[in-house]
N, C-alpha and C. Protein backbone atom coordinates (compact mmCIF):
# COMPACT_ATOMS: atom_id res chain seq x y z
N UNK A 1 0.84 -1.17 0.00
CA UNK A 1 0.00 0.00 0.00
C UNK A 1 0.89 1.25 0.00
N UNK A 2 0.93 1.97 -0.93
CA UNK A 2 1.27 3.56 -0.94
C UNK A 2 0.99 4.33 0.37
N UNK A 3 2.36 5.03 1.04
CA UNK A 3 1.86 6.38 1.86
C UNK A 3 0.97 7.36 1.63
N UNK A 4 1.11 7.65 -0.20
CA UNK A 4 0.24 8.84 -0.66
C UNK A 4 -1.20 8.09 -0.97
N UNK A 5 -2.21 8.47 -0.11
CA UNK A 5 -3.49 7.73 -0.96
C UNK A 5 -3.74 8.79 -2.14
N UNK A 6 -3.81 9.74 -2.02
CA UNK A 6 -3.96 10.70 -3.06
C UNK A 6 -3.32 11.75 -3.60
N UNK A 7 -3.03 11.98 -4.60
CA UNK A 7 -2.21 12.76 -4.96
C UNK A 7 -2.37 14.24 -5.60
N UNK A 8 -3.63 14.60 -5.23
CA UNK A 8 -4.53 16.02 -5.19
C UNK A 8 -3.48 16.74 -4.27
N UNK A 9 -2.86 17.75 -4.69
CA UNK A 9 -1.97 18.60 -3.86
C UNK A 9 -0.91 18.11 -3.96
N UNK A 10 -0.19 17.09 -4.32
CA UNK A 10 0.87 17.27 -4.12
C UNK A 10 2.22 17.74 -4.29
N UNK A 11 1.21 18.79 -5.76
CA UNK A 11 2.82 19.78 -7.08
C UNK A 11 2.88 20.36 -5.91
N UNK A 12 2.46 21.26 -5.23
CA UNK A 12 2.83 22.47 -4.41
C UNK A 12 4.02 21.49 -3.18
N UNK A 13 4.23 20.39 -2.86
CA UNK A 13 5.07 20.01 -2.31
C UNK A 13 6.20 19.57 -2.72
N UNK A 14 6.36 19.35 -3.99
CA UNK A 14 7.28 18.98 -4.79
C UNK A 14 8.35 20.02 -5.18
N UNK A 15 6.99 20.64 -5.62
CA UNK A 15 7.59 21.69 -6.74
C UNK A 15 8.00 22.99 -6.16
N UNK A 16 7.58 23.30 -4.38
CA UNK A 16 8.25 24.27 -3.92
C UNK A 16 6.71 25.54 -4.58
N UNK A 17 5.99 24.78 -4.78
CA UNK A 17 4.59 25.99 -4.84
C UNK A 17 4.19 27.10 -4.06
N UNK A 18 3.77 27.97 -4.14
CA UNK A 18 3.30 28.61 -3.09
C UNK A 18 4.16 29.20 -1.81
N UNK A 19 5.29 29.17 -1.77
CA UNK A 19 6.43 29.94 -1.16
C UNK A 19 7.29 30.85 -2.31
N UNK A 20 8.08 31.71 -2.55
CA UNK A 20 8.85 32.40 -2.94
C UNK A 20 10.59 31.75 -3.13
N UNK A 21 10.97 30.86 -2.52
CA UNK A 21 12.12 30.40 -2.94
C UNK A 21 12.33 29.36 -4.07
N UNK A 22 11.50 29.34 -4.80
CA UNK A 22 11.82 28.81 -6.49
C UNK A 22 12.12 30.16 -7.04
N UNK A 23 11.59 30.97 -6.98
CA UNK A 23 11.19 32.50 -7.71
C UNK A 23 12.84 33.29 -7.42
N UNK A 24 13.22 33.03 -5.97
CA UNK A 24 14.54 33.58 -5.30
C UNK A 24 15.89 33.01 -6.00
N UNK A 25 15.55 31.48 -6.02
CA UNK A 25 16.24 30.75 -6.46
C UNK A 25 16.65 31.02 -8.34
N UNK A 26 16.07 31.06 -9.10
CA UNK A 26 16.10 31.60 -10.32
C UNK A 26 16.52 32.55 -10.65
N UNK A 27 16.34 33.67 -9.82
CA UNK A 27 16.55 34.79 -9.97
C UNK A 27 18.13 34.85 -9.49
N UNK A 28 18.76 34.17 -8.38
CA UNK A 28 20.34 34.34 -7.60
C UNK A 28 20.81 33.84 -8.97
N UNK A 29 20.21 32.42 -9.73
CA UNK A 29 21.08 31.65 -10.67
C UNK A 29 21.04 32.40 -11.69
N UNK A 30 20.21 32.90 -12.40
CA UNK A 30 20.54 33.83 -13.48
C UNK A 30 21.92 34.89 -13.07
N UNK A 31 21.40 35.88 -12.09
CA UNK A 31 22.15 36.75 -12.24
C UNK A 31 23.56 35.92 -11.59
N UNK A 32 23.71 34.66 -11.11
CA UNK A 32 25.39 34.29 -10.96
C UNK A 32 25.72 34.00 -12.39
N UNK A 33 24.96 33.26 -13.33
CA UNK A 33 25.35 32.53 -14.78
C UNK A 33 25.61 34.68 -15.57
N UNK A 34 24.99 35.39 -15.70
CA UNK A 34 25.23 36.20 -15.89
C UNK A 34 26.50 37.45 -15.37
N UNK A 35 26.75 37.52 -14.46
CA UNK A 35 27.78 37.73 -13.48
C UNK A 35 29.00 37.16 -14.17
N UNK A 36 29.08 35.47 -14.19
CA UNK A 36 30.08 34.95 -14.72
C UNK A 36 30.45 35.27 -16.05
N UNK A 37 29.88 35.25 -17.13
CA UNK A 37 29.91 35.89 -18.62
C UNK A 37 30.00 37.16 -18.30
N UNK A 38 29.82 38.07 -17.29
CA UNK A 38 30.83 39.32 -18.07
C UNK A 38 32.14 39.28 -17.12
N UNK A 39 32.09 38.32 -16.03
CA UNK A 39 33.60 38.36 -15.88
C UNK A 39 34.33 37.75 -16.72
N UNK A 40 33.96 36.75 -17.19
CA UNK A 40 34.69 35.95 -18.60
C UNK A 40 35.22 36.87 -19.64
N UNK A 41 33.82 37.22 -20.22
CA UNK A 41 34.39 38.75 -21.20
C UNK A 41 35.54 39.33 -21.35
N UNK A 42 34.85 39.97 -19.73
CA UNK A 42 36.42 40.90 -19.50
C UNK A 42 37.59 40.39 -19.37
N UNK A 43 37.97 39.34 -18.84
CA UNK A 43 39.21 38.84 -18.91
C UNK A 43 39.42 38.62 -20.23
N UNK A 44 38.67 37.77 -20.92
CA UNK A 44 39.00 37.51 -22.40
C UNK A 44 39.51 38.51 -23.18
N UNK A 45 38.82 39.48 -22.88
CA UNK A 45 39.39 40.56 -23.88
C UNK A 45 40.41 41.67 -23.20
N UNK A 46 40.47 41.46 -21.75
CA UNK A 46 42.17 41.89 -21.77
C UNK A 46 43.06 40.70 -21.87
N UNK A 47 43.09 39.59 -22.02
CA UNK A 47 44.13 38.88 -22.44
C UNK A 47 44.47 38.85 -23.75
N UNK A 48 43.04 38.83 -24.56
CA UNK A 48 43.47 39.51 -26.20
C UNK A 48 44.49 40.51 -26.52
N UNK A 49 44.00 41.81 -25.70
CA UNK A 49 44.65 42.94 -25.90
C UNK A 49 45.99 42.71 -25.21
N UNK A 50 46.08 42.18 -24.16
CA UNK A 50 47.80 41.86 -23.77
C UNK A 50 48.85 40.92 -24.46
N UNK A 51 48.35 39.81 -25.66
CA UNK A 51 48.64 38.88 -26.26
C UNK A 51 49.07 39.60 -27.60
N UNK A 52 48.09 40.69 -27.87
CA UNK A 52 48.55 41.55 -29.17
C UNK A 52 49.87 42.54 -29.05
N UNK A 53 49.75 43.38 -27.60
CA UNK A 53 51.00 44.02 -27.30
C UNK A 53 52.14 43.22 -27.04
N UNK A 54 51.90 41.74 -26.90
CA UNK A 54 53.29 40.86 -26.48
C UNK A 54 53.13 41.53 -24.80
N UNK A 55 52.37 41.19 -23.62
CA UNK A 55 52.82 41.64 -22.48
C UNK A 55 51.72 40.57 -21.94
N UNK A 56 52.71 39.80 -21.13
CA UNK A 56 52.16 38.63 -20.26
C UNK A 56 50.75 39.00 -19.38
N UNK A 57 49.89 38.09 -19.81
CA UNK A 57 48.29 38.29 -19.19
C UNK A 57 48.16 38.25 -17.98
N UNK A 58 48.95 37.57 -17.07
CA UNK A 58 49.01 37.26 -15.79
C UNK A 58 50.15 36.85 -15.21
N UNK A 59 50.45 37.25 -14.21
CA UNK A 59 51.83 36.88 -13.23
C UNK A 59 51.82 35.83 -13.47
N UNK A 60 53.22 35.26 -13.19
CA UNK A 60 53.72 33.78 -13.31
C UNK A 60 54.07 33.38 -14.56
N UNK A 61 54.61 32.20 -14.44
CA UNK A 61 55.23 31.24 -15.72
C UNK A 61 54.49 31.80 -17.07
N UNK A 62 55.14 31.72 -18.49
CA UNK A 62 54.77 32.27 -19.20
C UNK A 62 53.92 30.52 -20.16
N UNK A 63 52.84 31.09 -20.66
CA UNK A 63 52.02 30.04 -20.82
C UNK A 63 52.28 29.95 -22.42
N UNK A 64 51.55 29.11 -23.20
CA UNK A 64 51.69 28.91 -24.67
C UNK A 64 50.90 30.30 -25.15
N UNK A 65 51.59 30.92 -26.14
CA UNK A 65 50.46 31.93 -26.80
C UNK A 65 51.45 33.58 -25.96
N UNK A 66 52.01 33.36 -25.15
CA UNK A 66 51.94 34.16 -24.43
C UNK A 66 53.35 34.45 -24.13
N UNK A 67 54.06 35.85 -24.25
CA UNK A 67 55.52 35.91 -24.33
C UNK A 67 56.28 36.23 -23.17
N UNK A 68 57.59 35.67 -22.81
CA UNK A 68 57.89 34.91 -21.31
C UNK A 68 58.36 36.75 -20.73
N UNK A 69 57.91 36.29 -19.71
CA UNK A 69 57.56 37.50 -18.70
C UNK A 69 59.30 37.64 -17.96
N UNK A 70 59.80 39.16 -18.11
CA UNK A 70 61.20 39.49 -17.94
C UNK A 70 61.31 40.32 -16.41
């Protein structure tokens, strides 16, 4: 025999219905997935622009692509 005899009501328990933290939740993940793409961006395109002047993108060991840091 099943715990659930019926299953009238039970999206709102599942699914996080009728409270606000699905709605919260969506909203943090967008704006982190968004957040991340323009920090990506920006790095991307100052490592472009430092790769074109020949001037190492980041401290440390000099990587492939990238000219050894003096």
């Amino acid at each position: 025999m099943s715990p659930i005899d019926s299953w009238g009501g039970t999206a709102a328990v599942f699914t996080g219905a009728g409270t606000a933290w699905p709605v919260i939740f969506t909203i943090v993940a967008v704006a982190l997935f968004v957040g991340f793409l323009v920090v990506m961006i920006n790095h991307e395109k100052h490592a472009y622009i430092s790769m074109l002047k020949h001037e190492p993108v980041e401290k440390g060991p000099a990587v492939e692509g990238e000219p050894r840091a003096y």
